[in-house]
PDB file of N, CA and C in Angstrom:
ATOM      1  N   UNK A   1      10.960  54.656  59.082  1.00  0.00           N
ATOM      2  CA  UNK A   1      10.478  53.640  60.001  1.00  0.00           C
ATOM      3  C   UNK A   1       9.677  52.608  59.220  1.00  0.00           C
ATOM      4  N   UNK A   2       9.712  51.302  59.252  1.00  0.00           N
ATOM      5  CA  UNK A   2       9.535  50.358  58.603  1.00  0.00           C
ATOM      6  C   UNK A   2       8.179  50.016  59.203  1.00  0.00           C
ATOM      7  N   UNK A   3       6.774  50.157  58.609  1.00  0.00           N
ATOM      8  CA  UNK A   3       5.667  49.379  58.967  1.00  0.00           C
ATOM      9  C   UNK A   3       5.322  50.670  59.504  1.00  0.00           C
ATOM     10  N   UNK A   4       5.599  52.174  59.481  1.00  0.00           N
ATOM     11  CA  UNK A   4       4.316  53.184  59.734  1.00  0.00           C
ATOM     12  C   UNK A   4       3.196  53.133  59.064  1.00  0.00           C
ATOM     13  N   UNK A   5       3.126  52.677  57.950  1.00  0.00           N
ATOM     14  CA  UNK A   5       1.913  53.129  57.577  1.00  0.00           C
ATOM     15  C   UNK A   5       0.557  52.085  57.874  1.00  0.00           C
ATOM     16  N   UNK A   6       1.248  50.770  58.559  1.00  0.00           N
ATOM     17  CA  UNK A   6       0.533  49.719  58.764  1.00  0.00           C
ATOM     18  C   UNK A   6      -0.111  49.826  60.244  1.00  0.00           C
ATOM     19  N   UNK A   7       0.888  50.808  61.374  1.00  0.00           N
ATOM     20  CA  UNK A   7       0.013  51.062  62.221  1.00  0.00           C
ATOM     21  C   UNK A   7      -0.657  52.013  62.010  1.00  0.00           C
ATOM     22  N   UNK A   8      -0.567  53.527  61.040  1.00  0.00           N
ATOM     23  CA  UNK A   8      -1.303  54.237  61.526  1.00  0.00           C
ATOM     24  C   UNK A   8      -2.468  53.791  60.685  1.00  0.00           C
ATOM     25  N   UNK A   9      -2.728  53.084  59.978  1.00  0.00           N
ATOM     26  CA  UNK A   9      -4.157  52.304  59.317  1.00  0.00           C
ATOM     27  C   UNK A   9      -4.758  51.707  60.400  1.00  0.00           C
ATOM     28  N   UNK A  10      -4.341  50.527  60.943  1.00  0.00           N
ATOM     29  CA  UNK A  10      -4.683  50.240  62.039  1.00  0.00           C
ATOM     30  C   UNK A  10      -5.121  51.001  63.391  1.00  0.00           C
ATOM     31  N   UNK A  11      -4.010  51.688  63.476  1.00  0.00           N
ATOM     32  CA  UNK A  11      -5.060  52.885  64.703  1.00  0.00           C
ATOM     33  C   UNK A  11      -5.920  53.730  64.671  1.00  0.00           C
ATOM     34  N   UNK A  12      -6.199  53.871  62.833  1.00  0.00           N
ATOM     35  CA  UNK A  12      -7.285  54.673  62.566  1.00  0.00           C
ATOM     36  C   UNK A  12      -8.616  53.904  62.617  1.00  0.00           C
ATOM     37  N   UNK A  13      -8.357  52.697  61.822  1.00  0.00           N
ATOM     38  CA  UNK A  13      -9.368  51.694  62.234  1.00  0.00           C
ATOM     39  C   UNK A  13      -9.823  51.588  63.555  1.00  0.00           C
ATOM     40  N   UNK A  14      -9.115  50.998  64.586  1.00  0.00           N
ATOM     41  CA  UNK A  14      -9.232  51.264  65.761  1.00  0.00           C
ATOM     42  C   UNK A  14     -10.050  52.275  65.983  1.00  0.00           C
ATOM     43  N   UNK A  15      -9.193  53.187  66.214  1.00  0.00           N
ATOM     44  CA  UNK A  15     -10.297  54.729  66.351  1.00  0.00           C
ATOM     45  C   UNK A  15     -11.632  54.490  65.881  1.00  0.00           C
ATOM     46  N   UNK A  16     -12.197  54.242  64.581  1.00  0.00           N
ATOM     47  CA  UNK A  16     -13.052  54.293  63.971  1.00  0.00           C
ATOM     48  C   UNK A  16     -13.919  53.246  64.692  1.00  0.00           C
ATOM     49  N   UNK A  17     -13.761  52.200  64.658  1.00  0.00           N
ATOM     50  CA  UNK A  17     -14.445  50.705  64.901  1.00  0.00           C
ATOM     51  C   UNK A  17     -15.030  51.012  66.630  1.00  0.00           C
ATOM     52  N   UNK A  18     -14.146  51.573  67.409  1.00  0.00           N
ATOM     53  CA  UNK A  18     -13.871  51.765  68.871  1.00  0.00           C
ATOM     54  C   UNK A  18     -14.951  52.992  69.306  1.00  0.00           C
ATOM     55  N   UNK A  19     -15.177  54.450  68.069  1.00  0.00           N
ATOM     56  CA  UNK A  19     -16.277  54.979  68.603  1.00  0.00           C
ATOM     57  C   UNK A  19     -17.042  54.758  68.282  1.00  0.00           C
ATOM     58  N   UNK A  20     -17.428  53.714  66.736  1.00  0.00           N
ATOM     59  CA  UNK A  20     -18.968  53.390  66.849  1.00  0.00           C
ATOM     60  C   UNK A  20     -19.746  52.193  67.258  1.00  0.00           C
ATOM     61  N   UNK A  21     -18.181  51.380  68.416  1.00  0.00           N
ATOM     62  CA  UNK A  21     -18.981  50.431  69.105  1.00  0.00           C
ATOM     63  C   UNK A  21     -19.578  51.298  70.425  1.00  0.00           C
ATOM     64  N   UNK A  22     -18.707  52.607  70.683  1.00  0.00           N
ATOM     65  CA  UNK A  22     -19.143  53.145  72.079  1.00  0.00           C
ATOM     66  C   UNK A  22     -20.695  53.608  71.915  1.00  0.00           C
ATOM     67  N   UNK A  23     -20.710  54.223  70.185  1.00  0.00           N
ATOM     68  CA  UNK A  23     -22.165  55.085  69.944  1.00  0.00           C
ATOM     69  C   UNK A  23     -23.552  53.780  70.085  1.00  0.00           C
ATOM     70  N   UNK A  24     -22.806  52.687  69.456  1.00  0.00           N
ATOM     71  CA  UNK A  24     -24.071  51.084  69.300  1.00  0.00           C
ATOM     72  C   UNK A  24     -23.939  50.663  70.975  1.00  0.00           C
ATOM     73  N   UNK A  25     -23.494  51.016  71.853  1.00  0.00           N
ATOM     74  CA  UNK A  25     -23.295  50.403  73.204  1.00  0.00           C
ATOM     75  C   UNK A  25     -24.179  51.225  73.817  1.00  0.00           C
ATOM     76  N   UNK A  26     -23.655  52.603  73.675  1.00  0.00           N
ATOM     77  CA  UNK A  26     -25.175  53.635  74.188  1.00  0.00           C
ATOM     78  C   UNK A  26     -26.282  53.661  74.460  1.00  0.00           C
ATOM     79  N   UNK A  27     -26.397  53.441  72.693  1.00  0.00           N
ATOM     80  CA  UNK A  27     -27.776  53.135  72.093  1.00  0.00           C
ATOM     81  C   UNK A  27     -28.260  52.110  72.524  1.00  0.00           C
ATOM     82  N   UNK A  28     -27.728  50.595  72.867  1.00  0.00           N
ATOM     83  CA  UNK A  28     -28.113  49.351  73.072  1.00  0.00           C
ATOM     84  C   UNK A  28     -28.402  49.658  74.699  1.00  0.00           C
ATOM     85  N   UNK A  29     -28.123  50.284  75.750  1.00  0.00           N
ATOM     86  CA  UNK A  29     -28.123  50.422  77.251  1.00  0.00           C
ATOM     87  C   UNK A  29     -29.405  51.326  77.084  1.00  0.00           C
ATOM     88  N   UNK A  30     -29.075  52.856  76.619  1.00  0.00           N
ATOM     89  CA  UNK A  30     -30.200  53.247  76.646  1.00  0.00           C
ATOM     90  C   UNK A  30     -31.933  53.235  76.394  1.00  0.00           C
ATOM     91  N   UNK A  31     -31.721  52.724  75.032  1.00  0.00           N
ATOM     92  CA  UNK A  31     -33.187  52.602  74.341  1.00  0.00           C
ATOM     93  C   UNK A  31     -33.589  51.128  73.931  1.00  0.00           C
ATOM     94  N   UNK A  32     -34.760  50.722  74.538  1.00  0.00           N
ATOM     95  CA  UNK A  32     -34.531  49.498  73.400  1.00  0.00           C
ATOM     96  C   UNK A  32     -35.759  49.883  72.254  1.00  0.00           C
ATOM     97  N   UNK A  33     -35.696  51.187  71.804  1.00  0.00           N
ATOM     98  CA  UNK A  33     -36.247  51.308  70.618  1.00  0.00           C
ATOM     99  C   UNK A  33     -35.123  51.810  69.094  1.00  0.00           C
ATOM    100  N   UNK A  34     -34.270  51.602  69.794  1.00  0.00           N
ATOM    101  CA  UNK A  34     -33.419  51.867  68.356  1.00  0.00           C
ATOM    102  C   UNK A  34     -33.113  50.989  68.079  1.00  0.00           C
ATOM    103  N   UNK A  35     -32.909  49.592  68.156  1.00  0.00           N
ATOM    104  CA  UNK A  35     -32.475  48.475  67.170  1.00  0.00           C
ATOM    105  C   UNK A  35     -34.269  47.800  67.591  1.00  0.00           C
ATOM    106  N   UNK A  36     -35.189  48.151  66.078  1.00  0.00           N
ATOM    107  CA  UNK A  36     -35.614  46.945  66.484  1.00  0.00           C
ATOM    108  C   UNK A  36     -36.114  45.548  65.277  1.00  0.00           C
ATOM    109  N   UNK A  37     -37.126  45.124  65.967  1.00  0.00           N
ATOM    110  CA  UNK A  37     -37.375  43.432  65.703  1.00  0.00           C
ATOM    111  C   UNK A  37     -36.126  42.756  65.850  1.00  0.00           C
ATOM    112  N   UNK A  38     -35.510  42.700  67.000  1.00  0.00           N
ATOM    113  CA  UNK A  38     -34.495  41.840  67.369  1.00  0.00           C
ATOM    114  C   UNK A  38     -34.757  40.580  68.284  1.00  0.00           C
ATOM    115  N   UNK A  39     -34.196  39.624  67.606  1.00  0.00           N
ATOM    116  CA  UNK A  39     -33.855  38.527  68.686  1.00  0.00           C
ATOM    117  C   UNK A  39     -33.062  38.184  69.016  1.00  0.00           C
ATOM    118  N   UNK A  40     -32.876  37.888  70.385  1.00  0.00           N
ATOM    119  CA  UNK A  40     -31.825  37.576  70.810  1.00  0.00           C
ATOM    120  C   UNK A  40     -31.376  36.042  71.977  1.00  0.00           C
ATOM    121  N   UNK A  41     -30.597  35.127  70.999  1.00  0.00           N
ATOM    122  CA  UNK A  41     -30.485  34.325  71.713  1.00  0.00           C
ATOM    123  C   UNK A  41     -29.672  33.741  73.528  1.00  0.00           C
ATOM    124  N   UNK A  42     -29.031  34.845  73.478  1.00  0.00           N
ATOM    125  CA  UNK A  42     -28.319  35.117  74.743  1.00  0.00           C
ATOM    126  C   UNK A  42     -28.768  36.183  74.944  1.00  0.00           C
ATOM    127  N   UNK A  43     -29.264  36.446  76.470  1.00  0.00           N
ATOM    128  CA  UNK A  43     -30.054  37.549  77.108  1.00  0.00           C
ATOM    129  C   UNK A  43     -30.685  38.755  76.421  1.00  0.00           C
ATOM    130  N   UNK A  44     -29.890  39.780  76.576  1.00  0.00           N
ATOM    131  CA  UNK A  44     -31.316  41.178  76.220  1.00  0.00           C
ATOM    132  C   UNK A  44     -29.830  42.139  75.787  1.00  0.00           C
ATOM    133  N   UNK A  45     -31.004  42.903  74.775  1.00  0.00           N
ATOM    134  CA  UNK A  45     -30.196  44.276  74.195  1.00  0.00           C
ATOM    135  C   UNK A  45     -29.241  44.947  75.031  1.00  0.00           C
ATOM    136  N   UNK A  46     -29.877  45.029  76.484  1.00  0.00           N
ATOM    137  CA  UNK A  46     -29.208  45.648  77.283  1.00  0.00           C
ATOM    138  C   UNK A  46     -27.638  45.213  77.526  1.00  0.00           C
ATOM    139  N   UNK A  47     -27.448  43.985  78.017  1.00  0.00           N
ATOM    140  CA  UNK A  47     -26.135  43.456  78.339  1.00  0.00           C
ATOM    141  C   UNK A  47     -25.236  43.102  76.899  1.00  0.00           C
ATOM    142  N   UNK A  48     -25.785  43.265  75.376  1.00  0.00           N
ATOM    143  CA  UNK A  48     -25.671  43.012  74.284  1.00  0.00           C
ATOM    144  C   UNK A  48     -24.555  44.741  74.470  1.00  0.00           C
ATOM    145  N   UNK A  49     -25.600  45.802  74.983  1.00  0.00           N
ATOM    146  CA  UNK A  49     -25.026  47.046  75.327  1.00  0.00           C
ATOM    147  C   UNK A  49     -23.869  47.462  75.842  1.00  0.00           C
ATOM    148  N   UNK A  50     -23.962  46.745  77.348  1.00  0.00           N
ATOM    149  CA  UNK A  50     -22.600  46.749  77.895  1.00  0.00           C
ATOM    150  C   UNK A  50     -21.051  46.110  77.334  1.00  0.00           C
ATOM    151  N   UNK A  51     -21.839  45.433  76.540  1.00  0.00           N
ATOM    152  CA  UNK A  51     -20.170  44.825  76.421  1.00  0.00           C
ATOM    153  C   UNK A  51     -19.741  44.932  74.772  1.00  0.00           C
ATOM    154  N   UNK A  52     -20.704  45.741  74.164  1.00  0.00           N
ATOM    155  CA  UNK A  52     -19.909  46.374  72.789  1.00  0.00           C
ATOM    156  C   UNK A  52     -19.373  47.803  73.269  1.00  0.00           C
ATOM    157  N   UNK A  53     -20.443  48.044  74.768  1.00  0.00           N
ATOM    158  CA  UNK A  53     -19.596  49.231  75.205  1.00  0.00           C
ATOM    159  C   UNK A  53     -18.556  49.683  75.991  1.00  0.00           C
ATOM    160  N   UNK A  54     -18.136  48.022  76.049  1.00  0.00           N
ATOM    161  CA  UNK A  54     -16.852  47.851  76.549  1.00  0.00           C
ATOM    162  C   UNK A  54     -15.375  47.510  75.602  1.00  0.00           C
ATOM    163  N   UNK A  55     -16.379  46.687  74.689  1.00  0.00           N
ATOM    164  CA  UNK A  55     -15.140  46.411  73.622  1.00  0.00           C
ATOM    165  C   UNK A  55     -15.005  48.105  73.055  1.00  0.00           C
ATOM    166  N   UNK A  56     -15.640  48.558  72.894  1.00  0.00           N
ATOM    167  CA  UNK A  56     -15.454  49.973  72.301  1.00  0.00           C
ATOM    168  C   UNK A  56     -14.371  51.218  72.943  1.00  0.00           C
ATOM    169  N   UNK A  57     -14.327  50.644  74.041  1.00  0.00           N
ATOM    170  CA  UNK A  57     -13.229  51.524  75.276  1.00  0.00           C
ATOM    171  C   UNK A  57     -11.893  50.670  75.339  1.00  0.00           C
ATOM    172  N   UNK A  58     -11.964  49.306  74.836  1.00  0.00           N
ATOM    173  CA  UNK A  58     -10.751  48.728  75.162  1.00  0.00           C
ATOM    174  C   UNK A  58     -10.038  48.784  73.564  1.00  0.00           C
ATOM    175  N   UNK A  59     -11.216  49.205  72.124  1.00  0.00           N
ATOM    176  CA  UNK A  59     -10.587  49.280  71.206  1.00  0.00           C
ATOM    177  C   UNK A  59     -10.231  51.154  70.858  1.00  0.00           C
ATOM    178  N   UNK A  60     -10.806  52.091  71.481  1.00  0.00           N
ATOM    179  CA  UNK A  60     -10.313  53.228  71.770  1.00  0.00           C
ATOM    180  C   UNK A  60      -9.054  53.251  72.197  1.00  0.00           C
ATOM    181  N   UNK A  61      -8.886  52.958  73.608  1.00  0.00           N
ATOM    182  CA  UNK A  61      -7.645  53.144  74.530  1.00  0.00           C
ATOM    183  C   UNK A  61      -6.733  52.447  73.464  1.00  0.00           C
ATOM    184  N   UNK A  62      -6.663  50.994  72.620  1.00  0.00           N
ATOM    185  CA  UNK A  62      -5.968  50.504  72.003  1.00  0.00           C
ATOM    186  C   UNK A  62      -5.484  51.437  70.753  1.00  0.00           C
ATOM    187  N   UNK A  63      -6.390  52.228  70.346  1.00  0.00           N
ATOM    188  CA  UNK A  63      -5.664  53.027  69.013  1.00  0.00           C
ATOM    189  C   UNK A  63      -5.336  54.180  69.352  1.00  0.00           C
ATOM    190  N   UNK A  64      -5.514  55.002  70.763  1.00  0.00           N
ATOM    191  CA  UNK A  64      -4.323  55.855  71.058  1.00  0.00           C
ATOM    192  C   UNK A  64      -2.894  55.105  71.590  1.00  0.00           C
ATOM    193  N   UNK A  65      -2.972  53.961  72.221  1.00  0.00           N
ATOM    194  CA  UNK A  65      -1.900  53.317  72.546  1.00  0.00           C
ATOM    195  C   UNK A  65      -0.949  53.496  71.714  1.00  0.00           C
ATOM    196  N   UNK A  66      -1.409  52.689  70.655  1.00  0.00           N
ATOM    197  CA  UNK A  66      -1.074  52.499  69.168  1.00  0.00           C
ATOM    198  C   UNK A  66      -0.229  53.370  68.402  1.00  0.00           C
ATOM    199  N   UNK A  67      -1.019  55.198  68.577  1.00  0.00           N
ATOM    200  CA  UNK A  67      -0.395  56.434  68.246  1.00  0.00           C
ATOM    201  C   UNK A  67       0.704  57.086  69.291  1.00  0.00           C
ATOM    202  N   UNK A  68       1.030  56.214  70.309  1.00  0.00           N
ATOM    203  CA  UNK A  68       2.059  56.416  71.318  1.00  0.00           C
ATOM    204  C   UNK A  68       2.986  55.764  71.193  1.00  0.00           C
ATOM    205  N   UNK A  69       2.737  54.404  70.471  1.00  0.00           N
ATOM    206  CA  UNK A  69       3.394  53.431  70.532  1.00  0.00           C
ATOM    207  C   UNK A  69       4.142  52.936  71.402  1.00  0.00           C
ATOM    208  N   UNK A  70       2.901  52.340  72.199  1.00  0.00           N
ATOM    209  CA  UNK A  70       2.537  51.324  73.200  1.00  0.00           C
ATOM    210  C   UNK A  70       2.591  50.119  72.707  1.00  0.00           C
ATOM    211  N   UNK A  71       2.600  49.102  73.704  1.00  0.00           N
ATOM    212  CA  UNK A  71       2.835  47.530  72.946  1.00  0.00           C
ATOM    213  C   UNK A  71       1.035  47.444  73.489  1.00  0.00           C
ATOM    214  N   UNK A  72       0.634  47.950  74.439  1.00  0.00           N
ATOM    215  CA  UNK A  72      -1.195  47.539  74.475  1.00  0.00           C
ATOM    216  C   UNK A  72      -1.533  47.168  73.156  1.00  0.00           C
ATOM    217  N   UNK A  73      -1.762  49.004  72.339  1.00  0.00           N
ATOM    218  CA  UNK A  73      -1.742  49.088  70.943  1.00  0.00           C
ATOM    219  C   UNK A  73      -1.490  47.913  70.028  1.00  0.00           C
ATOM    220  N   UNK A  74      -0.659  47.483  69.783  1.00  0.00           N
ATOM    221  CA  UNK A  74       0.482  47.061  69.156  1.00  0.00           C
ATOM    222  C   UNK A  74       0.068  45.840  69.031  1.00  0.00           C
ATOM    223  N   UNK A  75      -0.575  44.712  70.596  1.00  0.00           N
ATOM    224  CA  UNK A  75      -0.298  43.639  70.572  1.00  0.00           C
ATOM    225  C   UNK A  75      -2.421  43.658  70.290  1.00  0.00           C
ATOM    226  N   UNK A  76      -3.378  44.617  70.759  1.00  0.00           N
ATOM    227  CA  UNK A  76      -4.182  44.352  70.138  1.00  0.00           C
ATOM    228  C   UNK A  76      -4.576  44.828  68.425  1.00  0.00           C
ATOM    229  N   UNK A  77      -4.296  46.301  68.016  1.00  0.00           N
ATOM    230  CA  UNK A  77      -4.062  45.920  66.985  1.00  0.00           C
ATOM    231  C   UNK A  77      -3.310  45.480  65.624  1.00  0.00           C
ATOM    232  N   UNK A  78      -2.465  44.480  65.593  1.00  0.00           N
ATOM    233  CA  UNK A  78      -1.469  44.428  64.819  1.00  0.00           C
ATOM    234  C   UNK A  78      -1.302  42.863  65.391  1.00  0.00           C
ATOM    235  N   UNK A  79      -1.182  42.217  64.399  1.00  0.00           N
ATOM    236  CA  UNK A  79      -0.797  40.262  65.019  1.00  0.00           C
ATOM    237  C   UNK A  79       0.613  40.394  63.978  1.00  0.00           C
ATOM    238  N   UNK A  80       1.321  40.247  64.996  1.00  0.00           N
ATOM    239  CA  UNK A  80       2.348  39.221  63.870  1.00  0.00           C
ATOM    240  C   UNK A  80       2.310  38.654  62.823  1.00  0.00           C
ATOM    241  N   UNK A  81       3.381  38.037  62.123  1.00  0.00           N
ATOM    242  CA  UNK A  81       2.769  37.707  60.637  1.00  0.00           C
ATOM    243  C   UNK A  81       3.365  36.082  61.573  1.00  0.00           C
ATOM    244  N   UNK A  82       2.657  34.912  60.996  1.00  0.00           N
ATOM    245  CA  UNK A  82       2.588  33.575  61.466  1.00  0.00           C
ATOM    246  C   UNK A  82       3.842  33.380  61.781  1.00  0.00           C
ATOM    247  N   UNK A  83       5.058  33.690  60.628  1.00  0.00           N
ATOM    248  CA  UNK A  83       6.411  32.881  60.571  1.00  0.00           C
ATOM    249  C   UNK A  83       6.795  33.538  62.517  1.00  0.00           C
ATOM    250  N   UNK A  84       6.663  34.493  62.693  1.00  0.00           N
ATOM    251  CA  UNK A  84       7.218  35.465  63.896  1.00  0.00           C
ATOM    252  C   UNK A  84       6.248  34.380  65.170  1.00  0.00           C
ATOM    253  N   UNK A  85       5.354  33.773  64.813  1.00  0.00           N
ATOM    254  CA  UNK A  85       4.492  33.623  66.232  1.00  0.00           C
ATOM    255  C   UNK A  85       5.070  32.435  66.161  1.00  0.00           C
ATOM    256  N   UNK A  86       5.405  31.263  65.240  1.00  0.00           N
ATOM    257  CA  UNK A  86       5.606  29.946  65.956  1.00  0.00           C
ATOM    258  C   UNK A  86       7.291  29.531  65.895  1.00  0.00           C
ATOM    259  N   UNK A  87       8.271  30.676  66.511  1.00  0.00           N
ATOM    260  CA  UNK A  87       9.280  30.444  67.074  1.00  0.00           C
ATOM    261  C   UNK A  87      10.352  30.492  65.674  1.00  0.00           C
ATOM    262  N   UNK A  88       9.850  30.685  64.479  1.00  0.00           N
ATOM    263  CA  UNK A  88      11.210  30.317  63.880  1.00  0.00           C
ATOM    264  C   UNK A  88      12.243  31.899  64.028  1.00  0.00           C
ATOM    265  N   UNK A  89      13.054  32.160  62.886  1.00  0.00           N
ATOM    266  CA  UNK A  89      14.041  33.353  63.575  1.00  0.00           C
ATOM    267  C   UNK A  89      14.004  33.982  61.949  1.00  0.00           C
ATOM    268  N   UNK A  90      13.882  33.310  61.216  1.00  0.00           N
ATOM    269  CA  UNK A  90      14.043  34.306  59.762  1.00  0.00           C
ATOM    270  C   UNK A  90      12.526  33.976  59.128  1.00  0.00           C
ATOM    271  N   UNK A  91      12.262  34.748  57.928  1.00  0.00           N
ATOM    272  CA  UNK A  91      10.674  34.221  57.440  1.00  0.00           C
ATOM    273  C   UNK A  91      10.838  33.059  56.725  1.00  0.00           C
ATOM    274  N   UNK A  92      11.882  33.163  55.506  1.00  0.00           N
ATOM    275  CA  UNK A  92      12.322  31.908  54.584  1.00  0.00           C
ATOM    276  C   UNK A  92      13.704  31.063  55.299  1.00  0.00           C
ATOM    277  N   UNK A  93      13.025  30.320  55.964  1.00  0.00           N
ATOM    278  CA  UNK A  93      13.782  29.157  56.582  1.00  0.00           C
ATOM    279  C   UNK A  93      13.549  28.299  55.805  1.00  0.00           C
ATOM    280  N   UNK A  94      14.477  27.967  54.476  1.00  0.00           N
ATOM    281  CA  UNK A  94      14.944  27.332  53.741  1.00  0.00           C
ATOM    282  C   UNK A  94      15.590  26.234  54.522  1.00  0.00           C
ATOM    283  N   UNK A  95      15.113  24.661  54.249  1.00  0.00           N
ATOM    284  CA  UNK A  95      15.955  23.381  54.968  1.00  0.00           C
ATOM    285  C   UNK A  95      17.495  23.400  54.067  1.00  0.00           C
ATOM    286  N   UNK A  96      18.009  22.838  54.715  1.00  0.00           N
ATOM    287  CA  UNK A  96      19.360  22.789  54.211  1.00  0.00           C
ATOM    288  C   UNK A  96      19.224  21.144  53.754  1.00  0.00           C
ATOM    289  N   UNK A  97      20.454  20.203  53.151  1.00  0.00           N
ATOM    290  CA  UNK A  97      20.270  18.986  52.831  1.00  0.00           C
ATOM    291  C   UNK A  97      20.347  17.793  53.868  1.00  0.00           C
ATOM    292  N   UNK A  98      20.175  18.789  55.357  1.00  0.00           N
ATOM    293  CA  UNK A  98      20.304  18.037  56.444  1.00  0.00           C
ATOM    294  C   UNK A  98      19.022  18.269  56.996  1.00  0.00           C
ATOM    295  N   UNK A  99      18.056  18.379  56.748  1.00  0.00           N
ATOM    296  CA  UNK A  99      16.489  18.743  56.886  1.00  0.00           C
ATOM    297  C   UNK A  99      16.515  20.029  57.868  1.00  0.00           C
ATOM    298  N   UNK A 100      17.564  20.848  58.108  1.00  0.00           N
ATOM    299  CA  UNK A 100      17.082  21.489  59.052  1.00  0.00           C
ATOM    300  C   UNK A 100      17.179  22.931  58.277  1.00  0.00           C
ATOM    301  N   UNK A 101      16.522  24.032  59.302  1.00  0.00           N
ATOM    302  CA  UNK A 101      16.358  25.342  58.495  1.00  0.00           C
ATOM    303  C   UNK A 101      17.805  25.982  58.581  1.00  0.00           C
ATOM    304  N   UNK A 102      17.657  26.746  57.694  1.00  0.00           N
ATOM    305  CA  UNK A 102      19.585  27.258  57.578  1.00  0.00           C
ATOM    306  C   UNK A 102      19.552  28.600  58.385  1.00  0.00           C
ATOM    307  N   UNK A 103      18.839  29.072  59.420  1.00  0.00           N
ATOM    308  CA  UNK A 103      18.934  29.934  60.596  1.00  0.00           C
ATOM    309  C   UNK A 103      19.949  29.511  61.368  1.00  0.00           C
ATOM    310  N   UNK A 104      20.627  30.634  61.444  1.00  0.00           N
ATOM    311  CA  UNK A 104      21.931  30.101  62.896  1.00  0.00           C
ATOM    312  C   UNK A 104      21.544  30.119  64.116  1.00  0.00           C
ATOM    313  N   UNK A 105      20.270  30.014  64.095  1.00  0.00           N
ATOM    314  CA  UNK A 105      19.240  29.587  65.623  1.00  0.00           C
ATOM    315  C   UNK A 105      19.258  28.076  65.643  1.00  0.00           C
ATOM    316  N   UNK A 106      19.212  27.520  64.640  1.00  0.00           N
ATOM    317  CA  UNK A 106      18.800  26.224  64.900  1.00  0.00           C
ATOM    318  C   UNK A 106      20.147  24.957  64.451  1.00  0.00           C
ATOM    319  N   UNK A 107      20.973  25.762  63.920  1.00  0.00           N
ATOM    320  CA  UNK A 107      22.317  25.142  63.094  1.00  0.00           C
ATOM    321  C   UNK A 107      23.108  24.710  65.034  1.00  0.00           C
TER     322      UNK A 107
END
């Protein structure tokens, strides 16, 4: 299978990144003595809390997706490589001497 080893890096990452935003989301709801001398220019530790302890559940669920192979997974962690996102059909779309790319998409 072509590109296993690129998701399961990625879903390990995932995994990884996903429980220790859940453990810093905890911590940020529960206490506000574990992070301190903080400032904060948008509101308070607390809501700083909720929503790393949300990204942390949406990057969890994303790296079991991932190990199911789910497109959830897939489409959060893993981007396309550029040539795939802006429509062309091969990576080296070589112009031909008629300026156009020599894909039989566009011939």
């Amino acid at each position: 299978m072509r590109g296993a080893g690129s998701v399961i890096f990625a879903g390990i990452l995932l995994f990884v990144a996903g429980t220790l935003n859940i453990l810093y989301g905890i911590a940020g709801i529960g206490t506000d003595d574990f992070f301190v001398n903080t400032d904060y220019v948008f509101s308070t530790i607390e809501t700083w809390g909720w929503i790393t302890l949300l990204l942390g559940i949406i990057q969890l669920i994303a790296s079991f997706s991932l190990f199911a192979g789910g497109a959830f997974g897939r489409v959060i962690g893993i981007s396309p490589p550029r040539s795939e996102r802006s429509g062309r059909c091969c990576r080296s779309a070589v112009p031909t001497r008629s300026g156009r790319p020599a894909c039989s998409r566009f011939a």
